[in-house]
PDB file of N, CA and C in Angstrom:
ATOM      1  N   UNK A   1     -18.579 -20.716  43.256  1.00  0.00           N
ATOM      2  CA  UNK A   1     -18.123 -21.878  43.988  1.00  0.00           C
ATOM      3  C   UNK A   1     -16.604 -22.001  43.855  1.00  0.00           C
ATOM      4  N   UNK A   2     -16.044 -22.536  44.805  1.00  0.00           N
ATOM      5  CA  UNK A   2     -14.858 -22.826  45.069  1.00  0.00           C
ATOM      6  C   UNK A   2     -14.283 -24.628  44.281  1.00  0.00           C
ATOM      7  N   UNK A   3     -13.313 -24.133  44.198  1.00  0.00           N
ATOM      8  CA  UNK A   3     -12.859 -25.966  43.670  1.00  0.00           C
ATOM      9  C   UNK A   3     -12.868 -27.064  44.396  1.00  0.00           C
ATOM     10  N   UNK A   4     -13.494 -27.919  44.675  1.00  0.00           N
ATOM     11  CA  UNK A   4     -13.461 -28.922  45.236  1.00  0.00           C
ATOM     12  C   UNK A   4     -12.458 -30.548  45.666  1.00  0.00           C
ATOM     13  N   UNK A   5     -12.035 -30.610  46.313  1.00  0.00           N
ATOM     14  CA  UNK A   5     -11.168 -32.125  46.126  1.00  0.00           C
ATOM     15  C   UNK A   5     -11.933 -33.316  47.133  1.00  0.00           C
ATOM     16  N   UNK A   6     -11.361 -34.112  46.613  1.00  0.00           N
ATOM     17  CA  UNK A   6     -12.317 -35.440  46.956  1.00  0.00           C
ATOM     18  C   UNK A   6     -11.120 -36.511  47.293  1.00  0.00           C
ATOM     19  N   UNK A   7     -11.587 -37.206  48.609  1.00  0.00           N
ATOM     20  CA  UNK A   7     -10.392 -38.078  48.888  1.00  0.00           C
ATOM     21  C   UNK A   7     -10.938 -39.290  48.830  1.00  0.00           C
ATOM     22  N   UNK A   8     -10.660 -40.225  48.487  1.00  0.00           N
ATOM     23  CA  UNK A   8     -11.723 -41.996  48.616  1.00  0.00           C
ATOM     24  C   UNK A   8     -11.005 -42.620  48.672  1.00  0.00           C
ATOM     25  N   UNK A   9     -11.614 -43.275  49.725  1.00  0.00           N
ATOM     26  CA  UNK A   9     -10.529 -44.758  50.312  1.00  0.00           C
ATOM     27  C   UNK A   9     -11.299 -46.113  49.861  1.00  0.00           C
ATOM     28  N   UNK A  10     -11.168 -46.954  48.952  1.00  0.00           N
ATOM     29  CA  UNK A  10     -11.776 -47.887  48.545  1.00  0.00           C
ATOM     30  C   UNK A  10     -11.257 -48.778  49.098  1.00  0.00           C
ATOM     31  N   UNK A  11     -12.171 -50.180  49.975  1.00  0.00           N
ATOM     32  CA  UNK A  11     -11.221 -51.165  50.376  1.00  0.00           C
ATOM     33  C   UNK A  11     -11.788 -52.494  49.859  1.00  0.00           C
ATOM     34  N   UNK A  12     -11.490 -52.984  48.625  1.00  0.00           N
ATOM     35  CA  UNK A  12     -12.098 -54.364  48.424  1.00  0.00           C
ATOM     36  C   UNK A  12     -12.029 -55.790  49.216  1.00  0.00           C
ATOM     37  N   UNK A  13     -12.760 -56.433  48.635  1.00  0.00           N
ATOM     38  CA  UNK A  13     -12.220 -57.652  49.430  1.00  0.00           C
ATOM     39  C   UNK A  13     -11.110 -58.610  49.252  1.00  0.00           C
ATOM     40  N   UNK A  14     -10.159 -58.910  49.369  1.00  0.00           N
ATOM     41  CA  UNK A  14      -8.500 -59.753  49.055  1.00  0.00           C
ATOM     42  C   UNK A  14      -9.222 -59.940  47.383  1.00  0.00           C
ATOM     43  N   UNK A  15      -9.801 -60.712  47.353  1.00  0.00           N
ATOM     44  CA  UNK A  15     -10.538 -61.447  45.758  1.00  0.00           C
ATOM     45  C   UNK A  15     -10.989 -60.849  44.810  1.00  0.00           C
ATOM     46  N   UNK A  16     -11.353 -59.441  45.302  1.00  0.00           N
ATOM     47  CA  UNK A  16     -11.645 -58.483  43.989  1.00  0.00           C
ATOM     48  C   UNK A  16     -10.669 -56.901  44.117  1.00  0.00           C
ATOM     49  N   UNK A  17      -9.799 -57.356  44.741  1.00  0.00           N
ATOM     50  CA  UNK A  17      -8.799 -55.999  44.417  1.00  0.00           C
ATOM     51  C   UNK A  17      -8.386 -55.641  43.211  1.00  0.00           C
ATOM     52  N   UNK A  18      -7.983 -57.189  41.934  1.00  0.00           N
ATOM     53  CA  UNK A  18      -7.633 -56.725  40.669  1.00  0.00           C
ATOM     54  C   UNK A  18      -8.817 -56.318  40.277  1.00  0.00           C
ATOM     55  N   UNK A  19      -9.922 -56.763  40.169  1.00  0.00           N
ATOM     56  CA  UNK A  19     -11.319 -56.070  39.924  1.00  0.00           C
ATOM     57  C   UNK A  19     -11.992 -54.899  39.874  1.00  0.00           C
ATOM     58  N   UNK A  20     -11.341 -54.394  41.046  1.00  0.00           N
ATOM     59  CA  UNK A  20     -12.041 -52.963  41.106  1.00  0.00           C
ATOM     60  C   UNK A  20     -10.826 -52.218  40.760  1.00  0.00           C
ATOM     61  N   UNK A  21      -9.264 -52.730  40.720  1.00  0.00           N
ATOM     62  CA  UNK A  21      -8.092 -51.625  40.445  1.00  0.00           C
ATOM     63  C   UNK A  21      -8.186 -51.158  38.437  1.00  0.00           C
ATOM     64  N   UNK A  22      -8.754 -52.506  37.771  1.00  0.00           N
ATOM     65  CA  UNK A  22      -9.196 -52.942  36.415  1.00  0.00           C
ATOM     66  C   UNK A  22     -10.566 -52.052  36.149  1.00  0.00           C
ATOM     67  N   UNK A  23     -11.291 -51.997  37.469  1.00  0.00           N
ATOM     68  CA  UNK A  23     -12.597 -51.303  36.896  1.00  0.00           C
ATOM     69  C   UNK A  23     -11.944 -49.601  36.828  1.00  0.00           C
ATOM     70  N   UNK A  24     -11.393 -49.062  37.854  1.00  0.00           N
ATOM     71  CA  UNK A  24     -11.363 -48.078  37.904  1.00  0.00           C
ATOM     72  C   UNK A  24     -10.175 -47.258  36.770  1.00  0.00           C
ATOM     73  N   UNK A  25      -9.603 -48.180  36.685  1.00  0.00           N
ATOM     74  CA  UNK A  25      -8.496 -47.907  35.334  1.00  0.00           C
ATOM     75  C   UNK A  25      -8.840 -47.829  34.215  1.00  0.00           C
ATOM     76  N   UNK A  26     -10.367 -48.150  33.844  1.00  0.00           N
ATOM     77  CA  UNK A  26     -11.110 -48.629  32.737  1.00  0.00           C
ATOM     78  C   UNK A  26     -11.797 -46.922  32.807  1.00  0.00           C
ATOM     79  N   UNK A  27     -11.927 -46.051  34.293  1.00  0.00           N
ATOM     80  CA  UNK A  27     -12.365 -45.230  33.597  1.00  0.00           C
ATOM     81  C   UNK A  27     -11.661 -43.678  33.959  1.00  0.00           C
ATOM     82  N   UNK A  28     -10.333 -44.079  34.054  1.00  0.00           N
ATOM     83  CA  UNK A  28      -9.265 -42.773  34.315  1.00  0.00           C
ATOM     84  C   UNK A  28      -9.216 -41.728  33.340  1.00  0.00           C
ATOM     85  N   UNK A  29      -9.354 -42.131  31.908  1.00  0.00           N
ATOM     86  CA  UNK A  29      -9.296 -41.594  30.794  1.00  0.00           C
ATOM     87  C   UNK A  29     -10.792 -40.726  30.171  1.00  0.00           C
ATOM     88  N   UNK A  30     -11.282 -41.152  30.405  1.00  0.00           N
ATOM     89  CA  UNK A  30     -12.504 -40.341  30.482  1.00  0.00           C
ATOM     90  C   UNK A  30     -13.030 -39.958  31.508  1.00  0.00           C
ATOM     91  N   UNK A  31     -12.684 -40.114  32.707  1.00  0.00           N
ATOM     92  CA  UNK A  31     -12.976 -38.954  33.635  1.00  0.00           C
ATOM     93  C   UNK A  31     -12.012 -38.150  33.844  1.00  0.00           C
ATOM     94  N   UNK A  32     -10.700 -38.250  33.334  1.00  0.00           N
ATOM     95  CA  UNK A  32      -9.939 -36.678  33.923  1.00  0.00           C
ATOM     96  C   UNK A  32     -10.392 -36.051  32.294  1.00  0.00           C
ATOM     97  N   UNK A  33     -11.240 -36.388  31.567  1.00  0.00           N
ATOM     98  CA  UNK A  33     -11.796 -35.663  30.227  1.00  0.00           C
ATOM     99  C   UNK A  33     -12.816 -34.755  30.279  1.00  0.00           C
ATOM    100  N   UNK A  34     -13.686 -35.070  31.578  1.00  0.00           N
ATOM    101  CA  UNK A  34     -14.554 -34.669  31.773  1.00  0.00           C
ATOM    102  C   UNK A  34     -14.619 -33.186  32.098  1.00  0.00           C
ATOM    103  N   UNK A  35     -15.283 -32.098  31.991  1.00  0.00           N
ATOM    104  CA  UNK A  35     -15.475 -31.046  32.306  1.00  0.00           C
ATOM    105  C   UNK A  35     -15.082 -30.540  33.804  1.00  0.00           C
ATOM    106  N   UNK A  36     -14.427 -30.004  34.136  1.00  0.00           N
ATOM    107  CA  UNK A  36     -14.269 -29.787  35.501  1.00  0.00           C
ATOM    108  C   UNK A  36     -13.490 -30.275  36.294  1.00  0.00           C
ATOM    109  N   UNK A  37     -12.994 -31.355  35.386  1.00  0.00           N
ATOM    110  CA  UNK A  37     -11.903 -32.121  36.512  1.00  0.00           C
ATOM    111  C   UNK A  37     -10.352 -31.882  36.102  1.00  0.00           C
ATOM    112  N   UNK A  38      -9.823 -31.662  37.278  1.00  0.00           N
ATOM    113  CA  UNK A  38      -8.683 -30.993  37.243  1.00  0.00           C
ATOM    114  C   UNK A  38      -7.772 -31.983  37.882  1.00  0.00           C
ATOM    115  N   UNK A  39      -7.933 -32.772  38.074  1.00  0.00           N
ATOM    116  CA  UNK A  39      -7.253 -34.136  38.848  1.00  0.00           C
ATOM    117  C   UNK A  39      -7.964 -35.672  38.980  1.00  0.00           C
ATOM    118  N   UNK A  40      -7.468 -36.312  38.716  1.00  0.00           N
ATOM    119  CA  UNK A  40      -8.190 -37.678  39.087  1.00  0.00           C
ATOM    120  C   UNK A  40      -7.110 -38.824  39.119  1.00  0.00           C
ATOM    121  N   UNK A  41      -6.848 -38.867  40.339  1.00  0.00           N
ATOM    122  CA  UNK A  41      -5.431 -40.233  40.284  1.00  0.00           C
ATOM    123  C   UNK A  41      -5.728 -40.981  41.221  1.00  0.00           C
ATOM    124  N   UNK A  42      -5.348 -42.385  40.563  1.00  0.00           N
ATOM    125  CA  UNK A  42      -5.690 -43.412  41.398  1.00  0.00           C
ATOM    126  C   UNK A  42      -4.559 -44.049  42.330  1.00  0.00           C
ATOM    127  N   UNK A  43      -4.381 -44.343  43.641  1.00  0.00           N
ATOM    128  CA  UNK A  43      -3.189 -44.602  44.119  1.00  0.00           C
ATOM    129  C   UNK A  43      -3.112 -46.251  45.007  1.00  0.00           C
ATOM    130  N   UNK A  44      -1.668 -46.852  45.372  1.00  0.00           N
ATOM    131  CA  UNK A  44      -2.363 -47.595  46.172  1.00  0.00           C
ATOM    132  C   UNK A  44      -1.038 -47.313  47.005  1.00  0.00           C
ATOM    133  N   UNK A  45      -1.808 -47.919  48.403  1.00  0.00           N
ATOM    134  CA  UNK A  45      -0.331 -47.532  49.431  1.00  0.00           C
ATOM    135  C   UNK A  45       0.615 -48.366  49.595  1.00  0.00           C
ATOM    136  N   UNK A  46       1.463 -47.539  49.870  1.00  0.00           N
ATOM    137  CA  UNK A  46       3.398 -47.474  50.130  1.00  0.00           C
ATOM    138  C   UNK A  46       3.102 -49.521  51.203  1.00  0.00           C
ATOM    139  N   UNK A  47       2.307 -49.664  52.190  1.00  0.00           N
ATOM    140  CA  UNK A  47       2.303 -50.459  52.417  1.00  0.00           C
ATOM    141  C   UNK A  47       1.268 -51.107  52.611  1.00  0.00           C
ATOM    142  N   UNK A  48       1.447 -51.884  51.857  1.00  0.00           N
ATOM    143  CA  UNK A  48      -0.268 -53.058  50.919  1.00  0.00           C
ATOM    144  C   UNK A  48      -0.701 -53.268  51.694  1.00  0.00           C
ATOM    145  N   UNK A  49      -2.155 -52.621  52.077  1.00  0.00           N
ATOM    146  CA  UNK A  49      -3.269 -52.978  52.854  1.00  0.00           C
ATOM    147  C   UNK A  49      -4.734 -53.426  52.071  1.00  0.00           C
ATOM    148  N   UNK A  50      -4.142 -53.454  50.938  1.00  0.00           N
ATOM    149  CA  UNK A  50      -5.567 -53.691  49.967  1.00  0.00           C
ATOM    150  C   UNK A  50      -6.151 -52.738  49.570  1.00  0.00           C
ATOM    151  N   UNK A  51      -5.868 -51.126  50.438  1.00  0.00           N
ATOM    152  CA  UNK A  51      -6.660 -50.175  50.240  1.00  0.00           C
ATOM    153  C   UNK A  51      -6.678 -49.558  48.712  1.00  0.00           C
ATOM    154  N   UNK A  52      -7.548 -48.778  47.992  1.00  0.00           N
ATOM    155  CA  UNK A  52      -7.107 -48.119  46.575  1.00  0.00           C
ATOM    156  C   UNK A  52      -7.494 -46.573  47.222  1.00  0.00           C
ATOM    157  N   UNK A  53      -6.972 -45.588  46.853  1.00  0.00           N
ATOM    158  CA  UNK A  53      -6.984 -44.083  47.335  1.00  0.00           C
ATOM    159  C   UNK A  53      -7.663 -43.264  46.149  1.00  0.00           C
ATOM    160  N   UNK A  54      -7.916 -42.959  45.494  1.00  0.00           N
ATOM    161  CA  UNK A  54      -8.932 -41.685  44.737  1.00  0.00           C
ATOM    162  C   UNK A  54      -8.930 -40.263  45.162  1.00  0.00           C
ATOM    163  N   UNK A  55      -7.563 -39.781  44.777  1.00  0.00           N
ATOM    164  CA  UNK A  55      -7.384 -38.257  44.757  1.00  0.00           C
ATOM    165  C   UNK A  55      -8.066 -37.815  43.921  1.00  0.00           C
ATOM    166  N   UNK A  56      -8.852 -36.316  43.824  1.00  0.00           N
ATOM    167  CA  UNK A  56     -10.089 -35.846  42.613  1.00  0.00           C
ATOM    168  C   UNK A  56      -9.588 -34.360  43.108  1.00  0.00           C
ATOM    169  N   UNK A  57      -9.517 -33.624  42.379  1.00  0.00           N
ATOM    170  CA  UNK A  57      -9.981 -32.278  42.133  1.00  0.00           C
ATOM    171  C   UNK A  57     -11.057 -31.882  41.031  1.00  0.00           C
ATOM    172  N   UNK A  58     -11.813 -30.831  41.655  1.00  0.00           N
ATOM    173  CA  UNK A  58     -13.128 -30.771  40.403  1.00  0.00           C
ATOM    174  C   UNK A  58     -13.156 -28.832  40.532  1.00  0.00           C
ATOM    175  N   UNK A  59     -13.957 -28.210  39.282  1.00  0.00           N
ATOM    176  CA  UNK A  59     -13.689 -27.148  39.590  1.00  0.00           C
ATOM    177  C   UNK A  59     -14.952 -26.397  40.816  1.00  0.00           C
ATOM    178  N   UNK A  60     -15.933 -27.185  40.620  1.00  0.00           N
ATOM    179  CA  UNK A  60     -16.686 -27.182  41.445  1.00  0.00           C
ATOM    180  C   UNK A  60     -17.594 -28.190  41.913  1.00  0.00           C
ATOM    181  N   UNK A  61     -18.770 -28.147  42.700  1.00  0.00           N
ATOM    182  CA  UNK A  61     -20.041 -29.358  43.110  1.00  0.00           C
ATOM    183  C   UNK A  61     -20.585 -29.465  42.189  1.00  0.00           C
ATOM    184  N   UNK A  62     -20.923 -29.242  41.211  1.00  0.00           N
ATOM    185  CA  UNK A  62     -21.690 -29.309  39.989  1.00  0.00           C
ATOM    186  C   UNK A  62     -20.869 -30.108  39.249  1.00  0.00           C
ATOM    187  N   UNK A  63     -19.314 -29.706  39.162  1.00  0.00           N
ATOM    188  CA  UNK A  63     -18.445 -31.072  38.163  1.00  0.00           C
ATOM    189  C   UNK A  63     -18.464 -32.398  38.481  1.00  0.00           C
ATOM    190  N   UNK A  64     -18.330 -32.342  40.192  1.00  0.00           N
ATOM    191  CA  UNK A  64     -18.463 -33.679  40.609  1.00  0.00           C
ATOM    192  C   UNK A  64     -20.144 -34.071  40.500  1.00  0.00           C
ATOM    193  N   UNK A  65     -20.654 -33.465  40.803  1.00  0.00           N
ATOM    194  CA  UNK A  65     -22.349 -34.263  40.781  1.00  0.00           C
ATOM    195  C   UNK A  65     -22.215 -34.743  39.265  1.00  0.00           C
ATOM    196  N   UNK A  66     -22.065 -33.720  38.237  1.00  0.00           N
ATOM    197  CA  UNK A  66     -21.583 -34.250  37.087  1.00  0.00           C
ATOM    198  C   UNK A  66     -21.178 -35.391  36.535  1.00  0.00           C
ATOM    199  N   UNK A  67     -19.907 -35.694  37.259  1.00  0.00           N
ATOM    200  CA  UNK A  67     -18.809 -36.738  37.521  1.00  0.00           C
ATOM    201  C   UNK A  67     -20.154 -38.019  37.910  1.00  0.00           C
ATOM    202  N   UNK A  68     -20.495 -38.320  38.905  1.00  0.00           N
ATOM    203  CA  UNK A  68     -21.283 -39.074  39.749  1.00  0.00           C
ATOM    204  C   UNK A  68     -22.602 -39.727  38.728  1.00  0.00           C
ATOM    205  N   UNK A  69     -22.766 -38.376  37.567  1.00  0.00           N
ATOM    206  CA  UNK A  69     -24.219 -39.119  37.310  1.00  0.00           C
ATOM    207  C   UNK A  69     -24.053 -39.503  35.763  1.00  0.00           C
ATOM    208  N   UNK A  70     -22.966 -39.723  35.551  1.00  0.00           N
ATOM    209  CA  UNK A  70     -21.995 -40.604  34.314  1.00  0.00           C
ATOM    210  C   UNK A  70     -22.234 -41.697  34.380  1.00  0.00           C
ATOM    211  N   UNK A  71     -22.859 -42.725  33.164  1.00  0.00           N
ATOM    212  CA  UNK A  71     -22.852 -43.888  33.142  1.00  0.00           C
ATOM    213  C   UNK A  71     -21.958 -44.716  33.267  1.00  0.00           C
ATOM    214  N   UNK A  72     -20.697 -44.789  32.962  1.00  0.00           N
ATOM    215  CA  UNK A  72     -19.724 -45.008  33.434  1.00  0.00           C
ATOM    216  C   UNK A  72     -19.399 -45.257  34.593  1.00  0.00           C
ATOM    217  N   UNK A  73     -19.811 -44.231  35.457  1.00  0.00           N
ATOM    218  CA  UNK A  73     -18.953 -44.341  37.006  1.00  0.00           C
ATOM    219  C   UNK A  73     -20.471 -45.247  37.347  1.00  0.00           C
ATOM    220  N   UNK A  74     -21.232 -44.642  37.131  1.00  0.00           N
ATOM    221  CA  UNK A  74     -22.422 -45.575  37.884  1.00  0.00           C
ATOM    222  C   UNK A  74     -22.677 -47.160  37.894  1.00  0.00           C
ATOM    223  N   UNK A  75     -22.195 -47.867  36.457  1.00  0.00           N
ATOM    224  CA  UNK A  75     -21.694 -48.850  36.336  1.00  0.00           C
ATOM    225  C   UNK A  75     -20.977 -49.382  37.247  1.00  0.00           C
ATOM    226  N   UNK A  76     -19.708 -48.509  37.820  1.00  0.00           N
ATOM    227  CA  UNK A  76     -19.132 -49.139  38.162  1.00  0.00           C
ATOM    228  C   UNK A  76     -19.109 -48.771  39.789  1.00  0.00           C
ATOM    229  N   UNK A  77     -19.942 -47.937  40.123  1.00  0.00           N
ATOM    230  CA  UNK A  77     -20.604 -48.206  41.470  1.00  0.00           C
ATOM    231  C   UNK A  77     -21.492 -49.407  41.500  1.00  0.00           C
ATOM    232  N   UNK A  78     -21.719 -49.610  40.614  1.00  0.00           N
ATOM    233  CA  UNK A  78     -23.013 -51.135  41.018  1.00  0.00           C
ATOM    234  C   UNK A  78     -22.355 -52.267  40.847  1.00  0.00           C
ATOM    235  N   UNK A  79     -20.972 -52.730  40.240  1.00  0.00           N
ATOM    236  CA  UNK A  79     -19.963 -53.377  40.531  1.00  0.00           C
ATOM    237  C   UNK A  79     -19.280 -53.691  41.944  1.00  0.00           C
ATOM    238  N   UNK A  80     -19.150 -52.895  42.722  1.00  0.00           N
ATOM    239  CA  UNK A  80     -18.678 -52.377  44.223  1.00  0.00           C
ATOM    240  C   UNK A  80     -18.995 -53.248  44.748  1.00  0.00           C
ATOM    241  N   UNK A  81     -20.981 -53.220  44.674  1.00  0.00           N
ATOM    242  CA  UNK A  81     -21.919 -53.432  45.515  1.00  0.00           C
ATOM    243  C   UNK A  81     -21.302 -54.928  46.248  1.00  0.00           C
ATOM    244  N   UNK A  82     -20.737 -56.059  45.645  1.00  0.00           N
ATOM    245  CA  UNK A  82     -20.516 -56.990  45.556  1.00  0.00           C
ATOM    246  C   UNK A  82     -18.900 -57.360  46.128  1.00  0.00           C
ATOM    247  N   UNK A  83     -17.966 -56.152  45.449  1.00  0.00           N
ATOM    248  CA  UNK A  83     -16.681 -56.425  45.553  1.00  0.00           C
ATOM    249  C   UNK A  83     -16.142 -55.446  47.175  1.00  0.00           C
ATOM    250  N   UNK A  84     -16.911 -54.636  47.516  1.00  0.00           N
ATOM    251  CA  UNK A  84     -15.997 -54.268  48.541  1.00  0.00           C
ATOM    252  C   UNK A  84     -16.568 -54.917  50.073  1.00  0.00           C
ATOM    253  N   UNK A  85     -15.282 -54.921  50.954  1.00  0.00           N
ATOM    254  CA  UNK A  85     -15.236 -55.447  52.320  1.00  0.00           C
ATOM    255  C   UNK A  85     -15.924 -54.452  53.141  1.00  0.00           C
ATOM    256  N   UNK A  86     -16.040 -52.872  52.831  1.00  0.00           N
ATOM    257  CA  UNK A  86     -16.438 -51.895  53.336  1.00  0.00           C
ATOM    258  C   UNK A  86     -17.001 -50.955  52.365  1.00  0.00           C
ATOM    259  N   UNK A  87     -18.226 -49.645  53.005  1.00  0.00           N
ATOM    260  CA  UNK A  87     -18.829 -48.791  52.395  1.00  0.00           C
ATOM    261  C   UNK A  87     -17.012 -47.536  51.801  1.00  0.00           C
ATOM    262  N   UNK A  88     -17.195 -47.392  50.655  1.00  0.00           N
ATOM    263  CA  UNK A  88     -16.140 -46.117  50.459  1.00  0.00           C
ATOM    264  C   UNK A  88     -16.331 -45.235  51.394  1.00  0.00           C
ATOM    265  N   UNK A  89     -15.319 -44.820  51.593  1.00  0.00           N
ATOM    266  CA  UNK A  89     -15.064 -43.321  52.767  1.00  0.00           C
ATOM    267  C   UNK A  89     -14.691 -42.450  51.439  1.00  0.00           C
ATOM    268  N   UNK A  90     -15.432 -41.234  51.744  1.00  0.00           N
ATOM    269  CA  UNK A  90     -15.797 -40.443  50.754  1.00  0.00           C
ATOM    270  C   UNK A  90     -15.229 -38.928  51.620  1.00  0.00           C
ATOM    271  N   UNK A  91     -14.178 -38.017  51.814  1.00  0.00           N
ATOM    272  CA  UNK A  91     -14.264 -36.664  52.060  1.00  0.00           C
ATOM    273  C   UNK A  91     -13.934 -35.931  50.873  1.00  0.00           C
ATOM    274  N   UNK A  92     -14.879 -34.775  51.327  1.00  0.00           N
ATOM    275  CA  UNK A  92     -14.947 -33.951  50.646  1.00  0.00           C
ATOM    276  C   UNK A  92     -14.371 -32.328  50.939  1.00  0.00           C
ATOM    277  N   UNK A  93     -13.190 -32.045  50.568  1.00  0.00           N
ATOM    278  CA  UNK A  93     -12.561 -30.786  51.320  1.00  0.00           C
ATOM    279  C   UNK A  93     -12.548 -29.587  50.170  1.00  0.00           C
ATOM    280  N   UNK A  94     -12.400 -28.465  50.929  1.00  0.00           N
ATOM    281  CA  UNK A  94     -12.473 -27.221  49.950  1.00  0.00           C
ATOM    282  C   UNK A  94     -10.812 -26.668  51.003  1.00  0.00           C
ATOM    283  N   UNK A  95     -10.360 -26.324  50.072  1.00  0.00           N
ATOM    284  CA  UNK A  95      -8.834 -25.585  50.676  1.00  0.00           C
ATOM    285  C   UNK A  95      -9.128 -24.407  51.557  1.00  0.00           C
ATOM    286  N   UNK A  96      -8.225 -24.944  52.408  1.00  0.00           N
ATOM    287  CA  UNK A  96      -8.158 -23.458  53.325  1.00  0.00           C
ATOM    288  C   UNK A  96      -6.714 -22.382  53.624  1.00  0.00           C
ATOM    289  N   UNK A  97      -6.078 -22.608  52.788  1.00  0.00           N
ATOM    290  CA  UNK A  97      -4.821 -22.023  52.934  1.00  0.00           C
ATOM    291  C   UNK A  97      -4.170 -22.189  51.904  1.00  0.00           C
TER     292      UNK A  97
END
């Protein structure tokens, strides 16, 4: 398998943006620890739309499924459920050049 990167656009709702920027900061440190991951940064944009961005590199589908079935992150997918305005946009790209 090839290395994988992962792009996520998280968009909360105005009221839980510190919420989910707090949740996900809570688990930066142990997921770029994790096996396979070769990147994990959290961003927000140049001009405040509320959005949060989730750059990931993994070394493969198995790191991220990995990644995904962590108590941790799952936690804090069931946190979401509540705080975001929209479903995450989730791509998933393999390099081509």
């Amino acid at each position: 398998m090839t290395e994988l990167s992962v792009f996520a656009t998280i968009r909360p709702k105005p009221e839980h943006k510190s919420d989910a920027l707090a949740a996900i900061e809570g688990i930066l440190s142990a997921t770029r620890a994790e096996p396979g991951c070769h990147r994990f940064e959290l961003n927000v944009g140049v001009e405040d739309t509320g959005a949060l961005y989730l750059v990931e590199h993994w070394a493969d589908d198995a790191a991220l499924d990995a990644h995904y079935d962590m108590d941790y992150i799952k936690r804090v997918f069931a946190t979401y459920e509540d705080w975001l305005a929209e479903p995450v946009e989730i791509v998933r790209m393999r390099r081509h050049a």
